[in-house]
Protein backbone atom coordinates (compact mmCIF):
# COMPACT_ATOMS: atom_id res chain seq x y z
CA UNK A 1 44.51 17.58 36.18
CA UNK A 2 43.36 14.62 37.94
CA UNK A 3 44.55 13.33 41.73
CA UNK A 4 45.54 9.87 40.29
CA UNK A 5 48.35 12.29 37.58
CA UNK A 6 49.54 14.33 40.46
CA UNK A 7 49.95 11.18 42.54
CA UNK A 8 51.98 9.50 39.41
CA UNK A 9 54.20 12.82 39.42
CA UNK A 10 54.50 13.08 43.08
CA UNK A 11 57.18 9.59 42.59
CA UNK A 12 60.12 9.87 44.64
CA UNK A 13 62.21 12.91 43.35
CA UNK A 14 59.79 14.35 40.68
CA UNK A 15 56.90 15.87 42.45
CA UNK A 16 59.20 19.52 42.51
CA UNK A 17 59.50 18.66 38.68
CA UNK A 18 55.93 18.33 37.96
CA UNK A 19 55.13 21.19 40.04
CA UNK A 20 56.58 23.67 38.01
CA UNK A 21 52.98 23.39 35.57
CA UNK A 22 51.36 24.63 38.21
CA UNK A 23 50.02 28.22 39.60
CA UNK A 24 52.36 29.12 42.52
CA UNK A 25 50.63 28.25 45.52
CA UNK A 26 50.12 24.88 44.03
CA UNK A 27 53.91 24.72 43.00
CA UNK A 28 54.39 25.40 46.40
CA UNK A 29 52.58 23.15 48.29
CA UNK A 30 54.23 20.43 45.69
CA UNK A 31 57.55 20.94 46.16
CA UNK A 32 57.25 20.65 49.78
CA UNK A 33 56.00 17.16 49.32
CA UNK A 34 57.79 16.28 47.22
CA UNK A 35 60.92 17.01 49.53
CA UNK A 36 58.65 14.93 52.29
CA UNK A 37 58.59 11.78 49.74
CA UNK A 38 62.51 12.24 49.31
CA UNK A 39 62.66 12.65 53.16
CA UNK A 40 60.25 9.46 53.26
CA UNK A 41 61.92 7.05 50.72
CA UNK A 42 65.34 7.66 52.25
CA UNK A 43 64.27 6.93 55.81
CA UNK A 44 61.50 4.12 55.41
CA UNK A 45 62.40 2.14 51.99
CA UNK A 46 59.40 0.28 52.53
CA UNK A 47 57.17 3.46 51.50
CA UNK A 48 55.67 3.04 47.73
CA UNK A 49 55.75 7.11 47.57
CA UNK A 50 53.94 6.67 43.59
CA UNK A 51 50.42 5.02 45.44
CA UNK A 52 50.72 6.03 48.99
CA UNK A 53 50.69 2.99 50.66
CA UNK A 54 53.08 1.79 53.24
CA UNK A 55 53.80 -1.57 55.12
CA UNK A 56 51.92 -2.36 58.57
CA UNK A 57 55.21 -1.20 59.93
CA UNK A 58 55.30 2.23 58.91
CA UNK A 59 55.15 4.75 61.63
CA UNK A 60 52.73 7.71 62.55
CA UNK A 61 54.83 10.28 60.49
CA UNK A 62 54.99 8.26 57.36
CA UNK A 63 51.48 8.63 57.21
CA UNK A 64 51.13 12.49 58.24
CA UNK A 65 53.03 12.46 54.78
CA UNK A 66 50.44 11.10 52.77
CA UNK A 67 48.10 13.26 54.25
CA UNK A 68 50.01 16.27 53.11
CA UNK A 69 49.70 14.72 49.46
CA UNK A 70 46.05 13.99 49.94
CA UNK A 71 46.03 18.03 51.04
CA UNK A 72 48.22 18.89 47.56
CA UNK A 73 45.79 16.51 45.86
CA UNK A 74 42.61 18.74 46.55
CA UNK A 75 43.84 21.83 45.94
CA UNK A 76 44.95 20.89 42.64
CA UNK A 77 41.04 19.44 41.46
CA UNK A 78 40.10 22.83 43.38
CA UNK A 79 42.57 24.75 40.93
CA UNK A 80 42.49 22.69 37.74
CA UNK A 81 40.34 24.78 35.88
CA UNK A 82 42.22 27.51 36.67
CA UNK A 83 46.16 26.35 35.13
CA UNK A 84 46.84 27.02 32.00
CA UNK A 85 47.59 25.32 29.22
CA UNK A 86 51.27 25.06 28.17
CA UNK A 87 52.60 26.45 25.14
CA UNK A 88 54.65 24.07 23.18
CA UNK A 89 55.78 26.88 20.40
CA UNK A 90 57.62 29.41 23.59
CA UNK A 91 59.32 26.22 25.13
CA UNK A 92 60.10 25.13 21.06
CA UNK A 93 61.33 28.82 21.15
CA UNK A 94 63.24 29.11 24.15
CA UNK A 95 64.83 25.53 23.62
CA UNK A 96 66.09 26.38 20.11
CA UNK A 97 67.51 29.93 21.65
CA UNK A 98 69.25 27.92 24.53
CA UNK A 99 70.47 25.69 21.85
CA UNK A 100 71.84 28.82 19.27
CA UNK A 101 73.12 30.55 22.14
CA UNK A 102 75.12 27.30 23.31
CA UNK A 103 76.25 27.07 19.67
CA UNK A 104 77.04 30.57 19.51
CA UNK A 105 78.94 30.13 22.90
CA UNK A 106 80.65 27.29 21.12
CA UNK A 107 81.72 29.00 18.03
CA UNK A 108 82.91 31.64 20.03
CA UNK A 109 84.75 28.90 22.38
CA UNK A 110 86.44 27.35 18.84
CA UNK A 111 87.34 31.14 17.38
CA UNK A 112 88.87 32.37 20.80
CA UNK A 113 90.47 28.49 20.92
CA UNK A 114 91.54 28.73 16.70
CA UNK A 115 93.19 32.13 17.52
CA UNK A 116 94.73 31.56 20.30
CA UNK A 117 96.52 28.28 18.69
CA UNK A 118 97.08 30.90 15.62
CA UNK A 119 98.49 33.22 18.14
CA UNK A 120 100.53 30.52 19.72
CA UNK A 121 102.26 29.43 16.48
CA UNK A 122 102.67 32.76 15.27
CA UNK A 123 104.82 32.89 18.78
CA UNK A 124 106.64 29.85 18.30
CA UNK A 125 107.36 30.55 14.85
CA UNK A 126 108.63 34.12 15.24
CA UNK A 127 110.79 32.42 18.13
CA UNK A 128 112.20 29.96 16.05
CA UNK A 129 112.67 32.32 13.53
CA UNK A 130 114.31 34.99 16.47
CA UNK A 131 116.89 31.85 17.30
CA UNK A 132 117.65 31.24 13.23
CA UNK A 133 118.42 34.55 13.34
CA UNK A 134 120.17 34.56 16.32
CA UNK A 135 122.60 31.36 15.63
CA UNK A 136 123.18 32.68 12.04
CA UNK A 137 124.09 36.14 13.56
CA UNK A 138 126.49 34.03 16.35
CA UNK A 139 128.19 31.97 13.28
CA UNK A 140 128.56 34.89 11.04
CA UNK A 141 130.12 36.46 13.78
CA UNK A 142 132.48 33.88 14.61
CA UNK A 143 133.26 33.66 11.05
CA UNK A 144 134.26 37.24 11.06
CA UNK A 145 135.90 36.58 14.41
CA UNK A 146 137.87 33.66 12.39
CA UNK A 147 138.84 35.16 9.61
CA UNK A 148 140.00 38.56 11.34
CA UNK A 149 142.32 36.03 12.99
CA UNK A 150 143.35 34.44 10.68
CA UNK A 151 144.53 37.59 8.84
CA UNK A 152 146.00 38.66 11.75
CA UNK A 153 148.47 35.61 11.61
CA UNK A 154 148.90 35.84 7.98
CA UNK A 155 149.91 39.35 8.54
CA UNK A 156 152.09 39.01 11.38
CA UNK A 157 153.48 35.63 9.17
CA UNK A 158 154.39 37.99 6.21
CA UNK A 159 155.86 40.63 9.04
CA UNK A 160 158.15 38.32 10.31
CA UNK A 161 158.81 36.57 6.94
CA UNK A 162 159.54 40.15 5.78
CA UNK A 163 161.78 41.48 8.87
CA UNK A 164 163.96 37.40 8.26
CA UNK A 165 164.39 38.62 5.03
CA UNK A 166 165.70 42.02 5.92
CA UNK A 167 167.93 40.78 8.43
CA UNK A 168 169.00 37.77 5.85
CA UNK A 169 169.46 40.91 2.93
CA UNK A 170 171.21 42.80 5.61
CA UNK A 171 173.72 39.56 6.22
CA UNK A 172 174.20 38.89 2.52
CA UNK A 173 175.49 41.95 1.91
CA UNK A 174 177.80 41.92 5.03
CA UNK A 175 179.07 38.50 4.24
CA UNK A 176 179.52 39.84 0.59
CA UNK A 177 181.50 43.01 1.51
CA UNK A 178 183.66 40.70 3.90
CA UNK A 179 183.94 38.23 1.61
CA UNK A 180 184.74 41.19 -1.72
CA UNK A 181 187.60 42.58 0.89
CA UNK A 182 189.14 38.79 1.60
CA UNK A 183 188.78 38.36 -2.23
CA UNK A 184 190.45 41.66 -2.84
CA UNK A 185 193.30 40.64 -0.26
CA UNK A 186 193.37 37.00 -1.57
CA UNK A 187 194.12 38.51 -5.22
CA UNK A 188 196.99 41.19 -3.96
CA UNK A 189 198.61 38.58 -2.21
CA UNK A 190 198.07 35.97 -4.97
CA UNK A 191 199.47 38.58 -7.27
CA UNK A 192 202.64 39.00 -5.36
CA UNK A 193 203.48 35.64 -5.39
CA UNK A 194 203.04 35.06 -9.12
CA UNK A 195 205.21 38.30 -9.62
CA UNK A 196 207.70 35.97 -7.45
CA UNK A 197 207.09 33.04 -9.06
CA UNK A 198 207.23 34.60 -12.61
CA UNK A 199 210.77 36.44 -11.53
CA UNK A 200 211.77 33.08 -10.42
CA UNK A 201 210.98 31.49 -13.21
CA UNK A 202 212.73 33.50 -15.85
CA UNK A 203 215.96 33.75 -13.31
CA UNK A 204 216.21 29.83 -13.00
CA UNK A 205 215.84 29.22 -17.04
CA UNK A 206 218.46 29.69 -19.11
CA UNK A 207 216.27 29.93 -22.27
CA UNK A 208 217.53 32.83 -24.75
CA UNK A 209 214.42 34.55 -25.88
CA UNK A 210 213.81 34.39 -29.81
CA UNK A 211 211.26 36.14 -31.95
CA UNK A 212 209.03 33.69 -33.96
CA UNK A 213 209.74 35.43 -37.33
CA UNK A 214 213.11 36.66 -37.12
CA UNK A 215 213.78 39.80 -39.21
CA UNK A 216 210.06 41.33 -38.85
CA UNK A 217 211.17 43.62 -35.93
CA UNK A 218 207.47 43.59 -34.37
CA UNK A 219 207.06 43.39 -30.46
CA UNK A 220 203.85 43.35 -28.14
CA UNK A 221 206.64 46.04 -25.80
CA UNK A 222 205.02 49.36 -26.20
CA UNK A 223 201.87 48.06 -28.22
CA UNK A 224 198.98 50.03 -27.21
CA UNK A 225 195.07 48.50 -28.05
CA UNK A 226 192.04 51.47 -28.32
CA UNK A 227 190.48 49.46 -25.41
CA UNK A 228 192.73 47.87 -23.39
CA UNK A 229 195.66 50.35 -23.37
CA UNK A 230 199.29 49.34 -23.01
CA UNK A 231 200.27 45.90 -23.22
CA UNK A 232 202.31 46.12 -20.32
CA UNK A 233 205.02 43.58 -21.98
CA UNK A 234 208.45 43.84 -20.89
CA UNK A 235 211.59 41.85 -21.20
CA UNK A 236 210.51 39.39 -18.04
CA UNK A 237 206.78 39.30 -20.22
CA UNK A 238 207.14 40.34 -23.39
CA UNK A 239 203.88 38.97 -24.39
CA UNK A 240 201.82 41.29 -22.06
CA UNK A 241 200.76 42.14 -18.40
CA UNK A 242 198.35 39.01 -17.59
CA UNK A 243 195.59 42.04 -16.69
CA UNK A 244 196.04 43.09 -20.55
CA UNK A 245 195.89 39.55 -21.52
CA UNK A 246 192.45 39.08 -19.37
CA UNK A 247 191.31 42.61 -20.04
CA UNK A 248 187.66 43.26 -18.35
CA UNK A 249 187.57 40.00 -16.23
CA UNK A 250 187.52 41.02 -12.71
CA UNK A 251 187.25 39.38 -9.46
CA UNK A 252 185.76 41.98 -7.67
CA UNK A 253 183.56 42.73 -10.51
CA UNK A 254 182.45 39.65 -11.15
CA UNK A 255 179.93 39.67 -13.88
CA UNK A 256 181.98 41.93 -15.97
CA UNK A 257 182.98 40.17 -19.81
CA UNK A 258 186.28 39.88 -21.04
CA UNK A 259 187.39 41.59 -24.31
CA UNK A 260 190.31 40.30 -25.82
CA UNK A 261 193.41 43.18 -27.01
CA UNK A 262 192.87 43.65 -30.67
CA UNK A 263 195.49 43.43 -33.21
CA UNK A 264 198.29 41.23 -31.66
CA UNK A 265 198.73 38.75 -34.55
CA UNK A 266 201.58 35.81 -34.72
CA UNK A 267 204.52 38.24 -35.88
CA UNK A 268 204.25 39.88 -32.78
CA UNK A 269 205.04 36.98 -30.34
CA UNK A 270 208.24 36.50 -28.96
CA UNK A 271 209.14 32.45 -28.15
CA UNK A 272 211.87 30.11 -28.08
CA UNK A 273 212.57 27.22 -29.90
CA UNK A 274 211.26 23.72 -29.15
CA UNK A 275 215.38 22.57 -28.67
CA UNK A 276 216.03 25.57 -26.41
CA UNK A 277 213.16 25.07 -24.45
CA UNK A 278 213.81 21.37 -23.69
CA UNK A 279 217.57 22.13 -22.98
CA UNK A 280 216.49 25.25 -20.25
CA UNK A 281 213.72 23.61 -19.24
CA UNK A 282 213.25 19.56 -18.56
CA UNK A 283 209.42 19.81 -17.95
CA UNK A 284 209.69 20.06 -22.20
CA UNK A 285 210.61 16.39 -21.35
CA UNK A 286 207.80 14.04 -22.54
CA UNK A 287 207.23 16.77 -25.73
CA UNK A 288 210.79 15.79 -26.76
CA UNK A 289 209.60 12.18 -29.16
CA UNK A 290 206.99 14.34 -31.02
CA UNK A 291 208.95 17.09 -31.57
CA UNK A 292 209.29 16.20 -35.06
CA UNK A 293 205.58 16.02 -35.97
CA UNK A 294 205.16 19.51 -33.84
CA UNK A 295 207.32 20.73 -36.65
CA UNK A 296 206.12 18.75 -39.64
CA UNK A 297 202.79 19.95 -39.08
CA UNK A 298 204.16 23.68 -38.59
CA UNK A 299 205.85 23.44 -42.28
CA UNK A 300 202.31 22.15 -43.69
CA UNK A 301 199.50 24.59 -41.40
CA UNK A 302 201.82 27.47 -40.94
CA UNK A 303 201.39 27.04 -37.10
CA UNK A 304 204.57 27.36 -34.95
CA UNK A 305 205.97 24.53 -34.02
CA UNK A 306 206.55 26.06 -30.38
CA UNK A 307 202.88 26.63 -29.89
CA UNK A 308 201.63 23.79 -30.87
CA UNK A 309 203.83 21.84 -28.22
CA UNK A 310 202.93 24.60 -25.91
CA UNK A 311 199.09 23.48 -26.26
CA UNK A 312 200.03 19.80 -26.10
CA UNK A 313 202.22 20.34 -22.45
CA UNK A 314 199.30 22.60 -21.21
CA UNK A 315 196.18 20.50 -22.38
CA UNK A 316 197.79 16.55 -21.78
CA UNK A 317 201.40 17.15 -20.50
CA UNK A 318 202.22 16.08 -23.99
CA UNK A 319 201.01 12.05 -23.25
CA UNK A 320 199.07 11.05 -26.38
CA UNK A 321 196.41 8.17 -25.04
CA UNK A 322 195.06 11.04 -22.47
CA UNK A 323 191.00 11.44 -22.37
CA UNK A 324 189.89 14.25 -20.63
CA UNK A 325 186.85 16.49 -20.51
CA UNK A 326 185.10 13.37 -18.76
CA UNK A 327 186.08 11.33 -21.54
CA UNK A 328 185.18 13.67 -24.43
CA UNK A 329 188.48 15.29 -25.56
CA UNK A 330 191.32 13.06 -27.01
CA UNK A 331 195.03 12.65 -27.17
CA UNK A 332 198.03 15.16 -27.38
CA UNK A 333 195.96 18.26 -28.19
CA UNK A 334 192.89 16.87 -26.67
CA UNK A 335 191.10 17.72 -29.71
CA UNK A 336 186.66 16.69 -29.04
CA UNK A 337 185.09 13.69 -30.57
CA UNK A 338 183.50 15.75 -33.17
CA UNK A 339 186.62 16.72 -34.40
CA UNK A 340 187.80 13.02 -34.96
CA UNK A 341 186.21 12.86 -38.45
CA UNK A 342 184.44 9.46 -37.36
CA UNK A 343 187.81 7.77 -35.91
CA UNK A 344 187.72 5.74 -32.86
CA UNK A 345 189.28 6.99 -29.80
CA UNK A 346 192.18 5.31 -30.51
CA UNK A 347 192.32 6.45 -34.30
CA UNK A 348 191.94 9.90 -32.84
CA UNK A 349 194.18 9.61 -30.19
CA UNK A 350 196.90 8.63 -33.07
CA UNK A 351 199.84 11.48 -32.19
CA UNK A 352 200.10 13.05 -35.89
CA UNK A 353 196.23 13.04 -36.56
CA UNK A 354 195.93 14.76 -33.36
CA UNK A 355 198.39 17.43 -33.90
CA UNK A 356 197.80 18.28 -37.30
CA UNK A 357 193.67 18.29 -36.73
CA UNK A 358 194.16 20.57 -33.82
CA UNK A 359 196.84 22.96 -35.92
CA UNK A 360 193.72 23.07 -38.32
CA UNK A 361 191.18 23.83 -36.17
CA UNK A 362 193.61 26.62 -34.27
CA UNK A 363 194.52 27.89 -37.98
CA UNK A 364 190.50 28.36 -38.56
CA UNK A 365 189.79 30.41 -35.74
CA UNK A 366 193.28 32.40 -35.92
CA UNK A 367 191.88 33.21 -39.72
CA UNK A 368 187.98 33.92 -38.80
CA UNK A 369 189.71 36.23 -35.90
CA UNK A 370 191.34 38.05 -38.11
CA UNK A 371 194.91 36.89 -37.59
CA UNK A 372 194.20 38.05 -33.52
CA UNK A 373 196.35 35.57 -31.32
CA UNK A 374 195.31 36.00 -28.31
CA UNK A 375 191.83 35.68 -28.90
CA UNK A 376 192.40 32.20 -31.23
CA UNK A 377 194.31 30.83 -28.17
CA UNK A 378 191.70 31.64 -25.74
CA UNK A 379 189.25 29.39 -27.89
CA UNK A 380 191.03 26.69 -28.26
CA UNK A 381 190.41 26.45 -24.08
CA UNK A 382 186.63 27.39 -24.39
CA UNK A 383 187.29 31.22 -23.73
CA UNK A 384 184.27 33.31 -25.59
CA UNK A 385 184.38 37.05 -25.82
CA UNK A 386 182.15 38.24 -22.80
CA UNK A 387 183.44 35.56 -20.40
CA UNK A 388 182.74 36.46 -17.09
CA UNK A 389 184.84 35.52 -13.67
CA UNK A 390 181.28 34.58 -12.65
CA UNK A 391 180.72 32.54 -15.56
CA UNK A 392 183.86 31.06 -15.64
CA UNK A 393 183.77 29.43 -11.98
CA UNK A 394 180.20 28.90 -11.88
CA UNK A 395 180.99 25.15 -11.23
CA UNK A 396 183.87 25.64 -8.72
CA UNK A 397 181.74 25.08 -5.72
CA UNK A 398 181.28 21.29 -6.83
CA UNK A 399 183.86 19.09 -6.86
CA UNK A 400 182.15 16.79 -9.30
CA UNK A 401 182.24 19.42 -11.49
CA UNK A 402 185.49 22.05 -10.96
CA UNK A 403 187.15 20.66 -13.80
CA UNK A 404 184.83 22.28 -15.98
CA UNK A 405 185.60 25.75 -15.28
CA UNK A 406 187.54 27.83 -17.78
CA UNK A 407 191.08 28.51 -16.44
CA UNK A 408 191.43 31.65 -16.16
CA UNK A 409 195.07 31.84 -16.08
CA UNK A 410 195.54 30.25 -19.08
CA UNK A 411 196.42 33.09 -22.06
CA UNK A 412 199.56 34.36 -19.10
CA UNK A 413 200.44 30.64 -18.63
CA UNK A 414 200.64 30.34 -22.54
CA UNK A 415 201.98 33.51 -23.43
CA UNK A 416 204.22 33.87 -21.12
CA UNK A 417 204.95 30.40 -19.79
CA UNK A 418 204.97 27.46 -22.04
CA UNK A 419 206.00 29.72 -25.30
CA UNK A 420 208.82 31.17 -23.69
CA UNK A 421 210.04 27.48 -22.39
CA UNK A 422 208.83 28.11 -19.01
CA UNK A 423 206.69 26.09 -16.72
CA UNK A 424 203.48 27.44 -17.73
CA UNK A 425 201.11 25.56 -14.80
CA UNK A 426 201.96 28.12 -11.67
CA UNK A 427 201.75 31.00 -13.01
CA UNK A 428 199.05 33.90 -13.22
CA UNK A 429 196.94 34.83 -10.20
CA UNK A 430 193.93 33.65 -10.50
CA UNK A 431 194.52 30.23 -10.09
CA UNK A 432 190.54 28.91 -10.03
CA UNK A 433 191.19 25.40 -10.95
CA UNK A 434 194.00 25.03 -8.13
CA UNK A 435 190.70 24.08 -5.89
CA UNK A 436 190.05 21.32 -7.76
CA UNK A 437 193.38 19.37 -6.99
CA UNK A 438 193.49 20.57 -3.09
């Protein structure tokens, strides 16, 4: 290598660089110069290190430096021949090993980098996953949490619902039991007073007792029915005990049905005349003007002239232009509007139409009864076998409605009241519809 190359390498801060293509001593040698030119350069900027020349200014040790190059110089020509030349192939080599290994290094870096980003993920996602878990866990709990209370209300609800409706049972039935005793009084005492009123009644009139058919000898006193039993009659009611008359309807048994006596037919009645009873009796009063057509129609239907003005006095209190039933039932006998044969009120109301249309009507029944009185009578006032004391004041508690009931007292009133030419409206003991006028 010639002096004029190892002067152009020995530049400020690449003579060590260039050194390192030389033997050892020589690398030597270079490096310490070239840390002399570094030295040099940074303390006299005037120094051109690459040709070794200096300003006139340059001091002593500035050029004891270029003397140690001009020493590095010779040794180098001394040497030259004996450096070898440099193999391009190893460095080629070597380079393209530093270069796999650095790619090598930087797969390794973007594996260890991919997996730990993989591994990182994986984390995140089996933590996200841990708190879905964990707030579906929570609200399925507090679900079950809900609903366990919510069952516990429903339950203790239903408990108390239950225990109101014991104690409500359990108050019924007291207030029934006090209320089947008052009932039970009610009806002794009510049944004392209509054995007064009944005693009075047939003291004060002066009414001789007749039998409708004179000369048939039959009498309801000592008449005996399969399922009613005695008849009870006797010479202060000779048509029957009013229990015989309402046999089966019961106050304290409410829902029981009423079965009317069999066999009592017309010829066993006994009743006054329509003259007697208005001369014993003055309530026969506003009867007296139709007595004749009460007695017309008996001569052409066969129906006692004494009942049919008993149903007139206990239906309209014998005044002819009467509607009741809410305005559905008409005149004297208050016969209904289907009844009328397609008259107007007033052609139904007409006092001899009336009576003889209601004397037909009774006549039907009395016939399709088998001749049985008592239970005719009771239909004519909306009686039905099987009528209950239940059924019969079901509309008592309204007063709207407590004219509707069936009076109960009615077959005693009729039997014997109004047929015997007594006041027929205050007797019997059952006296439902007396509610409706208080």
């Amino acid at each position: 290598m010639k002096v004029a190359t190892l002067l152009a390498l020995a530049s400020v801060g690449s003579l060590a660089t260039a050194s390192n293509r030389f033997p050892a001593n020589h690398r030597r040698a270079a490096r310490s110069f070239g840390s002399r030119s570094l030295e040099l350069e940074a303390r006299a900027p005037g120094v051109d290190a690459s040709t070794g020349t200096y300003a006139a200014n340059a001091s002593l040790e500035k050029k004891d430096t270029f003397h140690d190059i001009a020493q590095v110089a010779k040794l180098v020509v001394a040497d030259s021949a004996t450096v070898a030349p440099v193999d391009t192939s190893v460095l080629a080599a070597q380079e393209d090993k530093k270069k796999a290994e650095e790619k090598a290094a930087a797969l390794k870096a973007a594996a260890e980098k991919k997996a730990q980003e993989e591994a990182d993920a994986a984390a995140a996602a089996a933590k996200k996953k841990a708190a879905v878990a964990k707030a579906k866990a929570e609200r399925v709990a507090k679900a079950k949490a809900a609903a366990a209370a919510q069952q516990k209300k429903e339950e203790e609800a239903a408990a108390q619902k239950a225990a109101e409706e014991k104690a409500a049972k359990v108050a019924a039935a007291k207030k029934a039991k006090a209320e089947k005793a008052a009932a039970a009084k009610a009806a002794k005492a009510a049944e004392k007073k209509a054995a007064s009123v009944k005693v009075a009644a047939t003291k004060s009139s002066s009414v001789k007792l007749d039998k409708v058919f004179s000369g048939k000898g039959n009498s309801l006193i000592g008449f005996v029915d399969s399922n009613c039993g005695p008849s009870g009659a006797t010479d202060e009611e000779p048509n029957g005990s009013e229990s015989w008359l309402n046999c089966g309807l019961s106050r304290t048994n409410p829902n029981a049905g009423w079965t009317p006596p069999s066999g009592v037919t017309l010829d066993h009645l006994t009743v006054v005349s329509l003259e007697k009873a208005l001369a014993g009796n003055s309530v026969w009063a506003p009867c007296e003007q139709y007595f004749s057509l009460f007695e017309q129609v008996e001569q052409e239907t066969g129906v006692p002239a004494i009942l049919l003005a008993s149903f007139a006095l206990q239906e309209s209190t014998c005044q002819h232009d009467v509607a009741g039933d809410n305005g559905g039932a008409f005149g004297l006998m208050q016969i209904t509007q289907d009844k009328c044969q397609g008259r107007d009120k007033a052609g139904c109301q007409e006092p001899y139409f009336n009576i003889k249309t209601a004397a037909a009507y009774f006549k039907g029944e009395l016939e399709g009864l088998g001749g049985n009185v008592i239970a005719a009578t009771a239909v004519y006032n909306g009686w039905f076998s099987g009528l209950s004391y239940a059924t019969a004041t079901r509309y008592a508690s309204d007063p709207s409605t407590c004219d509707y009931q069936q009076n109960l007292d009615y077959l005693y009133q009729m039997f014997n009241g109004w047929v015997l030419g007594r006041t027929g409206y205050e007797l019997g003991s059952y006296q439902n519809l007396k509610i409706c006028r208080d």
